[in-house]
C-alpha atoms as a PDB file:
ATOM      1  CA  UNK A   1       0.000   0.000   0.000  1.00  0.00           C
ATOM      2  CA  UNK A   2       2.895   2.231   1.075  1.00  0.00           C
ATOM      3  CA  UNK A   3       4.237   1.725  -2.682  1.00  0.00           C
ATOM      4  CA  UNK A   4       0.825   2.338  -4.184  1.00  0.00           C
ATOM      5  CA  UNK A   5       0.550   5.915  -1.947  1.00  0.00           C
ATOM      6  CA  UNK A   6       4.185   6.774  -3.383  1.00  0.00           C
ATOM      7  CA  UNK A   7       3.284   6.256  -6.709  1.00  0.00           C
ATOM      8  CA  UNK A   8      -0.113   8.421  -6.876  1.00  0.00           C
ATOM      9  CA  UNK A   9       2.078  11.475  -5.465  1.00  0.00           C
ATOM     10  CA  UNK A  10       4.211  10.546  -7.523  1.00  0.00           C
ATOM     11  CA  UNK A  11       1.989  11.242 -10.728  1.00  0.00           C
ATOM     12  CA  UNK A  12       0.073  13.896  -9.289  1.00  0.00           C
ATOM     13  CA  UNK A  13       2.737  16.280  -8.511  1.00  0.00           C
ATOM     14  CA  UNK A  14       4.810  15.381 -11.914  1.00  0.00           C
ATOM     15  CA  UNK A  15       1.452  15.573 -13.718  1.00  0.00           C
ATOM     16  CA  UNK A  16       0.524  19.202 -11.845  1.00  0.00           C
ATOM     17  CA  UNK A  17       3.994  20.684 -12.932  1.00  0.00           C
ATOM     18  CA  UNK A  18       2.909  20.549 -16.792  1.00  0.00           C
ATOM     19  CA  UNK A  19      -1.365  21.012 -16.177  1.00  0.00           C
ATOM     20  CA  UNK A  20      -2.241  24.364 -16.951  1.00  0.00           C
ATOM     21  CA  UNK A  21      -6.057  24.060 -15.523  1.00  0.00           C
ATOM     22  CA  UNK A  22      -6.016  21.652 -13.068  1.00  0.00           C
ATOM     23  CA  UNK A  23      -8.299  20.655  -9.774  1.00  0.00           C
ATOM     24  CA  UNK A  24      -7.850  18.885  -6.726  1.00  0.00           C
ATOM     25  CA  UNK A  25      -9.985  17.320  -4.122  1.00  0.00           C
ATOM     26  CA  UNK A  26      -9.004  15.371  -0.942  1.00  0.00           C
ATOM     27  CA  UNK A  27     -11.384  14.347   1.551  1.00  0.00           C
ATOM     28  CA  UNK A  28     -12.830  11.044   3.568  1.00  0.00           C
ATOM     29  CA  UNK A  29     -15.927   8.904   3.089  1.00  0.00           C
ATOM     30  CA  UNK A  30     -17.069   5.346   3.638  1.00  0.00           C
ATOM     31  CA  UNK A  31     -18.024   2.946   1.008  1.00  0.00           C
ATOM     32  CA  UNK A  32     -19.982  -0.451   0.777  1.00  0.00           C
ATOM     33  CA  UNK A  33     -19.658  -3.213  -2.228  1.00  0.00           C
ATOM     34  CA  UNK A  34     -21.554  -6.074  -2.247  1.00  0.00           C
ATOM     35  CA  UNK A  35     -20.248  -8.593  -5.170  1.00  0.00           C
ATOM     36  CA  UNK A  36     -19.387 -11.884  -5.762  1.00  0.00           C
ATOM     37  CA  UNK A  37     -16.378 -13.949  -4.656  1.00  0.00           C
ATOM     38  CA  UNK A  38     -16.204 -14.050  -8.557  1.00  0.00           C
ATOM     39  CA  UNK A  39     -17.908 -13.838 -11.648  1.00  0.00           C
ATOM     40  CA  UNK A  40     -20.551 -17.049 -11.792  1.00  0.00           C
ATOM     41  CA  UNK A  41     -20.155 -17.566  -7.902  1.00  0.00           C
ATOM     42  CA  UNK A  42     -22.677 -18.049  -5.867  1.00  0.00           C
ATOM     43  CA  UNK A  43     -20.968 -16.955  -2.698  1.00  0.00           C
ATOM     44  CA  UNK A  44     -20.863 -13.260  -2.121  1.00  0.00           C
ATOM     45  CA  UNK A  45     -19.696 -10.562   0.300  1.00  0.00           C
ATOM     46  CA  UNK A  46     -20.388  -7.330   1.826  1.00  0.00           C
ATOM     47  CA  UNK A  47     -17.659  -5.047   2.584  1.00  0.00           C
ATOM     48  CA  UNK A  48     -17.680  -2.026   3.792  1.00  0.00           C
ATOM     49  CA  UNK A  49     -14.589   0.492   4.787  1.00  0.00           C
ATOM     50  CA  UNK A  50     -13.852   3.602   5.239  1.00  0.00           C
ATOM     51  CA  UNK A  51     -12.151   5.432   1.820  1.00  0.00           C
ATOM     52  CA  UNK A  52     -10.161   8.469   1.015  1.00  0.00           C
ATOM     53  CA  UNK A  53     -11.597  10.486  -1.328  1.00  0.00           C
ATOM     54  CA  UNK A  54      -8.804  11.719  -4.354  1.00  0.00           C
ATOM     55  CA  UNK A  55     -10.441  13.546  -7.484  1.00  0.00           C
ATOM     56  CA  UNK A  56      -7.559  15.003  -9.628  1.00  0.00           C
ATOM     57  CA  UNK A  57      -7.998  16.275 -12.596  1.00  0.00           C
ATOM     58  CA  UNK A  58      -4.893  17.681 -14.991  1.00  0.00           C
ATOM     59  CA  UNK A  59      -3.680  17.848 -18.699  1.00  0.00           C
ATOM     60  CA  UNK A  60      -2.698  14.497 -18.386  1.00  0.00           C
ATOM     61  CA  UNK A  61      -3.463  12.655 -15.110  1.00  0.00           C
ATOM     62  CA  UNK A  62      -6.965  12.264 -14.033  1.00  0.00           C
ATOM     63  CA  UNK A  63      -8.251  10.492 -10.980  1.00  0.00           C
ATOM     64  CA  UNK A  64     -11.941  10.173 -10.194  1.00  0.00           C
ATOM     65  CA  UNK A  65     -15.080   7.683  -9.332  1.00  0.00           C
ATOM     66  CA  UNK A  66     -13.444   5.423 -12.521  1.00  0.00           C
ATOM     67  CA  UNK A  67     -10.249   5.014 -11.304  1.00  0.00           C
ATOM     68  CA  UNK A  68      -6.903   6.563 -12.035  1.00  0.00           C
ATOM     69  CA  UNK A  69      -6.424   7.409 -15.858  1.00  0.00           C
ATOM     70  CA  UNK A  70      -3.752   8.972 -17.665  1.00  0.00           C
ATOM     71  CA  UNK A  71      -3.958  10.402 -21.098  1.00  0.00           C
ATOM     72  CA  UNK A  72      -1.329   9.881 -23.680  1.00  0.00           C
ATOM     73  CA  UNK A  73      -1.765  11.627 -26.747  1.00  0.00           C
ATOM     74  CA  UNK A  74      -5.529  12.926 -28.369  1.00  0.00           C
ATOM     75  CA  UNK A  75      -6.143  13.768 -31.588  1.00  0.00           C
ATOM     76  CA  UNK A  76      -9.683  14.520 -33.720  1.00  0.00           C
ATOM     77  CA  UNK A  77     -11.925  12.776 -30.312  1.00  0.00           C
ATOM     78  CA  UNK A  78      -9.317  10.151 -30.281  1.00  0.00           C
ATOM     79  CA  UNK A  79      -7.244   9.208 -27.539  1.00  0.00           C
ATOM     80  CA  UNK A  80      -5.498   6.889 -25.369  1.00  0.00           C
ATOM     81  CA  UNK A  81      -5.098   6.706 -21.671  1.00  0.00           C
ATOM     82  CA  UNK A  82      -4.390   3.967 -18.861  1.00  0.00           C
ATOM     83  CA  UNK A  83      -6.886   1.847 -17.762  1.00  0.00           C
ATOM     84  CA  UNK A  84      -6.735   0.165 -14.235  1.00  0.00           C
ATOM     85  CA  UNK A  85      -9.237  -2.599 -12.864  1.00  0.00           C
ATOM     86  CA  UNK A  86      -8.651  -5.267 -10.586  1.00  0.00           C
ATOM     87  CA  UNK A  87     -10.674  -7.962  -8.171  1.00  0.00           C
ATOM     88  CA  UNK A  88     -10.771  -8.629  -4.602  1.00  0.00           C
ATOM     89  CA  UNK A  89      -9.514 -11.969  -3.101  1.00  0.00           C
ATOM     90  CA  UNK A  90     -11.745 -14.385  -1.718  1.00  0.00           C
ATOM     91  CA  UNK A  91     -11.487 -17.341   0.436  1.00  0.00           C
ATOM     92  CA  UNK A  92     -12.299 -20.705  -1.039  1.00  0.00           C
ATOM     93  CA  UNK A  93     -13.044 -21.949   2.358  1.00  0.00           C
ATOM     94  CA  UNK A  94     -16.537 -20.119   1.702  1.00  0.00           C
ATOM     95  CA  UNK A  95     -17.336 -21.075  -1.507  1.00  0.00           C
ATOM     96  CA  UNK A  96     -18.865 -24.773  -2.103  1.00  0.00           C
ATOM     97  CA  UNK A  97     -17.924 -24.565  -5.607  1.00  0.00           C
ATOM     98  CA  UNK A  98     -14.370 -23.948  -4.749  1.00  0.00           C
ATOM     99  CA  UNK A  99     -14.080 -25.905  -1.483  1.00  0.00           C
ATOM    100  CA  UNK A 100     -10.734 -27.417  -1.328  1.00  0.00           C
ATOM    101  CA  UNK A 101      -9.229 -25.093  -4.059  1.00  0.00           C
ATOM    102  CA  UNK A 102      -6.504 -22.538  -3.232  1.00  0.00           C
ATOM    103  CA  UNK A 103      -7.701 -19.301  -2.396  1.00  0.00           C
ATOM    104  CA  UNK A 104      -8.116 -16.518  -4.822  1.00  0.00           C
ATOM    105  CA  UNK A 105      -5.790 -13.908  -4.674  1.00  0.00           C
ATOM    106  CA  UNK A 106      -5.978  -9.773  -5.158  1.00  0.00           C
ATOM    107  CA  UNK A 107      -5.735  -9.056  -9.179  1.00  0.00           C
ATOM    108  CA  UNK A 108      -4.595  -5.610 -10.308  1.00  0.00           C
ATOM    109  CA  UNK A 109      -5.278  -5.221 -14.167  1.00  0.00           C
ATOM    110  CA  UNK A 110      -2.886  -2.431 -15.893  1.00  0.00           C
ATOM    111  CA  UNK A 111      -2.979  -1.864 -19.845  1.00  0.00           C
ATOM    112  CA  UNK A 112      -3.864   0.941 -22.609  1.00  0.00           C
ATOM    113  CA  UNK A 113      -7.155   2.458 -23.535  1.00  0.00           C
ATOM    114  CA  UNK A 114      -8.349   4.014 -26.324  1.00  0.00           C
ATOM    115  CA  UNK A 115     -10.991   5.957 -26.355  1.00  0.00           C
ATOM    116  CA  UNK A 116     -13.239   7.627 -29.259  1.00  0.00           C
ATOM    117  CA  UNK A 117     -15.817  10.494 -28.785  1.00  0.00           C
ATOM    118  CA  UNK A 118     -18.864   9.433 -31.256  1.00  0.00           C
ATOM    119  CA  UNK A 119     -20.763  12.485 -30.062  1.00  0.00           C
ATOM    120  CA  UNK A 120     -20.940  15.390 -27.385  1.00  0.00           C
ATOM    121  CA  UNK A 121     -23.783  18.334 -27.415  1.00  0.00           C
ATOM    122  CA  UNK A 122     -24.905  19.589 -23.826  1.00  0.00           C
ATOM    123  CA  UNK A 123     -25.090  17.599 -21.359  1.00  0.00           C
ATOM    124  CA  UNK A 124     -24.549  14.480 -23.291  1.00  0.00           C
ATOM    125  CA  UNK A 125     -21.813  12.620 -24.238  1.00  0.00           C
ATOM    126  CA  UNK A 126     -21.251   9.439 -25.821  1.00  0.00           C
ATOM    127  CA  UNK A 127     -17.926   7.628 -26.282  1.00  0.00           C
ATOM    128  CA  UNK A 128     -16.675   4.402 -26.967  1.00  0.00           C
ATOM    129  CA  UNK A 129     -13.508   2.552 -24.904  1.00  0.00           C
ATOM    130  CA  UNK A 130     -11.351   0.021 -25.477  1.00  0.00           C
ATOM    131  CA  UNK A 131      -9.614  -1.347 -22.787  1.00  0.00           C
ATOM    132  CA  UNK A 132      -6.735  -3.674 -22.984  1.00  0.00           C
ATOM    133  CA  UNK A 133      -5.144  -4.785 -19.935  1.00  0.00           C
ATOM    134  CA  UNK A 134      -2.574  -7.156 -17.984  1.00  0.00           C
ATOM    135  CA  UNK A 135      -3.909  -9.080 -14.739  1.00  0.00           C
ATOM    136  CA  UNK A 136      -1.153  -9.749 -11.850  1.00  0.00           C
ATOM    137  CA  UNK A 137      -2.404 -11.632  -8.886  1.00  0.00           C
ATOM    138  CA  UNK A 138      -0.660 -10.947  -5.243  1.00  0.00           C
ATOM    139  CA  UNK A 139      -0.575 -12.330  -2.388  1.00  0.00           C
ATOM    140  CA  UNK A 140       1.539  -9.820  -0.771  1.00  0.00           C
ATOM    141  CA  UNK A 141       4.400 -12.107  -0.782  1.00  0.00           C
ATOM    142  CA  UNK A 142       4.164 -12.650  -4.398  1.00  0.00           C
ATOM    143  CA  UNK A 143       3.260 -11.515  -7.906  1.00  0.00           C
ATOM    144  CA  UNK A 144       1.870 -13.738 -10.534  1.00  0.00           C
ATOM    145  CA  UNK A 145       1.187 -12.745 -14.003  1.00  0.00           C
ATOM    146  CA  UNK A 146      -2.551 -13.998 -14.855  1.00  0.00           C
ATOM    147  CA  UNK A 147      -3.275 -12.821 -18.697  1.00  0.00           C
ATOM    148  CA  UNK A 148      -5.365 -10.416 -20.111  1.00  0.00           C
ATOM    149  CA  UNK A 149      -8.875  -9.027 -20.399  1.00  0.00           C
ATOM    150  CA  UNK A 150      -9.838  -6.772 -22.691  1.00  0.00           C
ATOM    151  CA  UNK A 151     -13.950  -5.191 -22.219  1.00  0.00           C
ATOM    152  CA  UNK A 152     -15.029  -2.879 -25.291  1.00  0.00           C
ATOM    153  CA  UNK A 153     -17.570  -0.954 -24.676  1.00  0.00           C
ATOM    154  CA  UNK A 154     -19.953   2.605 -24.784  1.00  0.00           C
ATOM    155  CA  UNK A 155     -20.194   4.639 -22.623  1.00  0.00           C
ATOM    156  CA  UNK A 156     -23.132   7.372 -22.263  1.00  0.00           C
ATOM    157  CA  UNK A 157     -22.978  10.073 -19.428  1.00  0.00           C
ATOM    158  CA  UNK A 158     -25.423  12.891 -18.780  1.00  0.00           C
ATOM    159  CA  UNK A 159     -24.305  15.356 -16.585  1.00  0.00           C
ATOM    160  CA  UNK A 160     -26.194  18.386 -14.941  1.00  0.00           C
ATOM    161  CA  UNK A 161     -24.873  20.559 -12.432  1.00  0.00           C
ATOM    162  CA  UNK A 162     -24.582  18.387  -9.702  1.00  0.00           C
ATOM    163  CA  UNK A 163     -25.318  15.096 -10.841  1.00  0.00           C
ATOM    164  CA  UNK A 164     -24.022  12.839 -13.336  1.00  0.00           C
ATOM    165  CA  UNK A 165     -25.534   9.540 -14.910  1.00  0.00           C
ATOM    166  CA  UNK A 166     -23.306   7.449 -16.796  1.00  0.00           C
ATOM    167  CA  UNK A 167     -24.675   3.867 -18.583  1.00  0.00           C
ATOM    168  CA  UNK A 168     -22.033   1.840 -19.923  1.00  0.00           C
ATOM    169  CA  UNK A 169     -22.646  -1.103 -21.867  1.00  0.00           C
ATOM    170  CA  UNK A 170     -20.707  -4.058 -23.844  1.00  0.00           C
ATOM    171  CA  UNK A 171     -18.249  -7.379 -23.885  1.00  0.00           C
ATOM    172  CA  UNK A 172     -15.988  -8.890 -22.621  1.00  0.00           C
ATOM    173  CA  UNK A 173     -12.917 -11.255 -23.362  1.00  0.00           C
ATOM    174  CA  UNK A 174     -10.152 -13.058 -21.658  1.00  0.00           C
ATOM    175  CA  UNK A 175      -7.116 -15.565 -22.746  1.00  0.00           C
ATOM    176  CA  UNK A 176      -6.670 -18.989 -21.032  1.00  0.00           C
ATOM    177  CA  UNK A 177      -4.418 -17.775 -18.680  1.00  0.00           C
ATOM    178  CA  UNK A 178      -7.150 -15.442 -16.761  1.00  0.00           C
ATOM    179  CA  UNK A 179      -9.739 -17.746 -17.395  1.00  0.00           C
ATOM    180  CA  UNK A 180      -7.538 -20.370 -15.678  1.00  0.00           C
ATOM    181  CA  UNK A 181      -7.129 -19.022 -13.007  1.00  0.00           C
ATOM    182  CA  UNK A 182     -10.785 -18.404 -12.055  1.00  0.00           C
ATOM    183  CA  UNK A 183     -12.416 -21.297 -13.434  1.00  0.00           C
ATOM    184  CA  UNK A 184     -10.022 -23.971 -14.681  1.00  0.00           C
ATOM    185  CA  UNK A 185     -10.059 -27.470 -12.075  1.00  0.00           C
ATOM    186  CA  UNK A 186      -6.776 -29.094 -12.162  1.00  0.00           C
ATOM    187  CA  UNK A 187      -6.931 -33.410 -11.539  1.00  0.00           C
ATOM    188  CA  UNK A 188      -5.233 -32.493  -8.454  1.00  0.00           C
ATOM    189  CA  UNK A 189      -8.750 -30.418  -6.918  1.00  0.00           C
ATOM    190  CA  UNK A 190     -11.424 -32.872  -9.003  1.00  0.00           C
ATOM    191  CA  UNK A 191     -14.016 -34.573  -7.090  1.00  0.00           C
ATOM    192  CA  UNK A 192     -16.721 -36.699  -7.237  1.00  0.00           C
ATOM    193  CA  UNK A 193     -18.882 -33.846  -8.059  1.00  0.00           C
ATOM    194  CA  UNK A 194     -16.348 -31.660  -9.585  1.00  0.00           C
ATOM    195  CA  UNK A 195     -15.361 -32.566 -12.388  1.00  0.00           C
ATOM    196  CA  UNK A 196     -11.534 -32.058 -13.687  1.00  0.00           C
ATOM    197  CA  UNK A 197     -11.953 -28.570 -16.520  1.00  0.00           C
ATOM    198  CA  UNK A 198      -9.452 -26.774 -19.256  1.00  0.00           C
ATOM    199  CA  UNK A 199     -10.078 -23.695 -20.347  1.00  0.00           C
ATOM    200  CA  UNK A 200      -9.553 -21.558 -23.447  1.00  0.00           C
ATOM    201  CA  UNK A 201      -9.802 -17.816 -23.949  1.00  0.00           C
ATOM    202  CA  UNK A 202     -12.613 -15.754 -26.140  1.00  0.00           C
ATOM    203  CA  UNK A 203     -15.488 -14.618 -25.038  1.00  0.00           C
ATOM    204  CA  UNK A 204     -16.198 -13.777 -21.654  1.00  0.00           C
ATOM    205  CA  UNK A 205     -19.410 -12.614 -21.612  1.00  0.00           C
ATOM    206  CA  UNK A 206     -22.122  -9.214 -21.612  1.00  0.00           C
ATOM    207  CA  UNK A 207     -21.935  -6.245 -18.827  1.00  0.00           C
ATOM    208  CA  UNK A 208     -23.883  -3.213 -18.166  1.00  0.00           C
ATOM    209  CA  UNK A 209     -23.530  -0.785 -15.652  1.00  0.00           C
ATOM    210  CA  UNK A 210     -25.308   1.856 -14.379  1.00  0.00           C
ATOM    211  CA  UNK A 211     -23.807   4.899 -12.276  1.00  0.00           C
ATOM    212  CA  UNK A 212     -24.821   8.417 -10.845  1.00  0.00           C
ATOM    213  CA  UNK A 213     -22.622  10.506  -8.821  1.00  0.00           C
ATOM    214  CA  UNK A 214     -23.891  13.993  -6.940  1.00  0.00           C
ATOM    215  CA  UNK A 215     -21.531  16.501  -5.744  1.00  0.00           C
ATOM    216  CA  UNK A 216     -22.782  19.749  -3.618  1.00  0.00           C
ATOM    217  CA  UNK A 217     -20.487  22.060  -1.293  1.00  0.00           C
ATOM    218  CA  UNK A 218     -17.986  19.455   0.887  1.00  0.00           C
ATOM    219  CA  UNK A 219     -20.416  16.776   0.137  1.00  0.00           C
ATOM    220  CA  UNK A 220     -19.830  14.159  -2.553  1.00  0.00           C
ATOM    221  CA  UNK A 221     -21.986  11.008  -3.096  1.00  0.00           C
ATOM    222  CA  UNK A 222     -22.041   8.055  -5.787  1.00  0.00           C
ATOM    223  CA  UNK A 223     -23.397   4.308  -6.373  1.00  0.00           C
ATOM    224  CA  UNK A 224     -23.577   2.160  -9.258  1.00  0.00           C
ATOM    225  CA  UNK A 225     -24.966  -1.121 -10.057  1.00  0.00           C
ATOM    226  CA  UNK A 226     -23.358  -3.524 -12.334  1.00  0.00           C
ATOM    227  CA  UNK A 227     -25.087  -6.780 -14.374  1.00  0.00           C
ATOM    228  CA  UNK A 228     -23.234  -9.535 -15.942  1.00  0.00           C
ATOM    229  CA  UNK A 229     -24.353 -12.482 -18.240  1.00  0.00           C
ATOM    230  CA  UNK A 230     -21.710 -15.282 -18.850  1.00  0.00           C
ATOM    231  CA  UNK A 231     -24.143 -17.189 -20.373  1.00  0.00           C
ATOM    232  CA  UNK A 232     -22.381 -17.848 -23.530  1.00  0.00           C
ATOM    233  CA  UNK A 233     -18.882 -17.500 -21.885  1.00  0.00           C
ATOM    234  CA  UNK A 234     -16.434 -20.394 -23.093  1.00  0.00           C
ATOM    235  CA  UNK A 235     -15.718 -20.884 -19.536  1.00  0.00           C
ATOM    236  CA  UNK A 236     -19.625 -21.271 -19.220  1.00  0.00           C
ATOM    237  CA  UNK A 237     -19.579 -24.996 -18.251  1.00  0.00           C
ATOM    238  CA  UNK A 238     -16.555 -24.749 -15.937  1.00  0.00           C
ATOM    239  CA  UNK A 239     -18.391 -26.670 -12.553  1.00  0.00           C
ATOM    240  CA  UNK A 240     -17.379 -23.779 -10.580  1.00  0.00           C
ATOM    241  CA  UNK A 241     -19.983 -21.241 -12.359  1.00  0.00           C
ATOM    242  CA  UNK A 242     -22.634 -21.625 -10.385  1.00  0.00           C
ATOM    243  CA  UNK A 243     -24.865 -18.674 -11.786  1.00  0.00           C
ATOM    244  CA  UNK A 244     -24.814 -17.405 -15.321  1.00  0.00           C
ATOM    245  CA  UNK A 245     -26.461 -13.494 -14.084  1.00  0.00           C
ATOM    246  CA  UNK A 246     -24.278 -11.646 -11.363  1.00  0.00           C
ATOM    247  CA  UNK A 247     -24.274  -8.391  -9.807  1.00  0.00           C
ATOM    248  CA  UNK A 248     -22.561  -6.014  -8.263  1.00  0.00           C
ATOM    249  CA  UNK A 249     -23.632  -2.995  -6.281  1.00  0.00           C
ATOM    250  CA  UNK A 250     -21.369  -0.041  -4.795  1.00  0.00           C
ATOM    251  CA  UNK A 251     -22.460   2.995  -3.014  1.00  0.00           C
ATOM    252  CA  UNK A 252     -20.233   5.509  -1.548  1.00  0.00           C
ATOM    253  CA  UNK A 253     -20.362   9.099   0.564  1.00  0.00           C
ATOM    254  CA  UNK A 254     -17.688  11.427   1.315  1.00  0.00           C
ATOM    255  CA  UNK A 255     -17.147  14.928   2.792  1.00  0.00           C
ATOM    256  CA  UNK A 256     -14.486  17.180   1.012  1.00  0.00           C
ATOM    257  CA  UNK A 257     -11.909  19.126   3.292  1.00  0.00           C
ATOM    258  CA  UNK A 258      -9.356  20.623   0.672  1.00  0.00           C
ATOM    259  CA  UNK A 259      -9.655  21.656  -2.570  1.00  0.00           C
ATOM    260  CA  UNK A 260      -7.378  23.357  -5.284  1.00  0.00           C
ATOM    261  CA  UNK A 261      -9.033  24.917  -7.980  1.00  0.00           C
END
């Protein structure tokens, strides 16, 4: 964590050097995330944690409700930027499917973006992103590289004064190497009613996402609500999916105590 910290300062003070209208926002909050050990599990969790609250927002770094993003060139709606994502770990000790499995680590998921503006008037704006990034699994004695994901999709946002709606939409896809890690079941873990499983990459399945963030004064608010379908996933059959419809829901509230504008 101490290395994350370092590098976020890092960025935001090189980044502020060269921004010529930047603005900064520190403050403290709490969050809750209720989600799945994984996608197709049936096991889920509720966490909930106090957060720091970082909205930055330069010439070329940006950090904000979707994560830290930095742009590296634009040109004619067109650009690229960094793209970070990641999972939580989970405990297979909890999950029936997984019951007798090693646990499943932190991922942190690193890669390019690129992202094209289709169409901007008002309040709306309508772009489309696609991410392509690396998955590393930790568990904070070690770092494992675990493939790649990639999730193209549109984004639409709407946003007013204080409030902003954003619905995002599309696909995704992983190679055998993340998909192996979630849902492959080595000879070693089969069972009488799990069955040994390979699996390859492709498709990964459908998301959508909902989102709507309200900022007043000090106060700043946001939740989301996410839906996937790995119906037709090619890791659909693997015996630990359990549920082909998941969600995840986030909601978040935090009060503002120094800004920079």
């Amino acid at each position: 964590m101490k290395f994350i910290f370092t590098v976020l300062v890092t960025l935001l003070l090189s980044s502020s050097t060269y921004a010529r209208d930047t603005k900064l926002e520190l403050g403290l909050g709490v969050a809750s995330l209720y989600y799945p050990d994984y996608l197709g599990s049936a096991s889920r969790q509720l966490l909930t944690l106090p957060v720091p609250h970082i909205r930055y927002r330069g010439d070329y770094i940006r950090i904000d409700e979707d994560g830290l993003s930095g742009k590296l060139f634009g040109i004619n709606g067109l650009r690229l930027e960094m793209s970070l994502s990641g999972s939580l770990p989970a405990s297979s000790e909890n999950s029936d499917a997984r019951e007798g499995m090693p646990d499943l680590d932190l991922t942190g998921e690193i890669g390019p973006k690129l992202v094209y503006n289709i169409f901007e008037h008002g309040v709306a704006l309508l772009e489309f992103e696609l991410p392509v990034r690396a998955v590393f699994s930790t568990d904070f004695s070690d770092v494992k590289y675990r493939g790649v994901t990639s999730s193209p999709q549109l984004k639409y946002s709407l946003k007013y004064d204080i409030i902003e709606w954003t619905l995002r939409t599309g696909l995704l896809f992983s190679n055998k190497e993340y998909n192996s890690y979630f849902y492959e079941v080595s000879q070693e873990y089969a069972t009488q009613d799990r069955e040994a499983y390979k699996t390859e990459s492709g498709f990964s399945g459908f998301k959508n996402r909902v989102g709507v963030t309200y900022k007043k004064d000090n106060i700043w608010a946001g939740a989301f609500i996410s839906h996937f379908n790995i119906k037709n996933a090619t890791f659909a059959n693997s015996p630990l999916v359990e549920e082909h419809h998941t969600v995840y829901i986030g909601a978040s509230i935090s009060y503002i105590f120094y800004t920079i504008d």
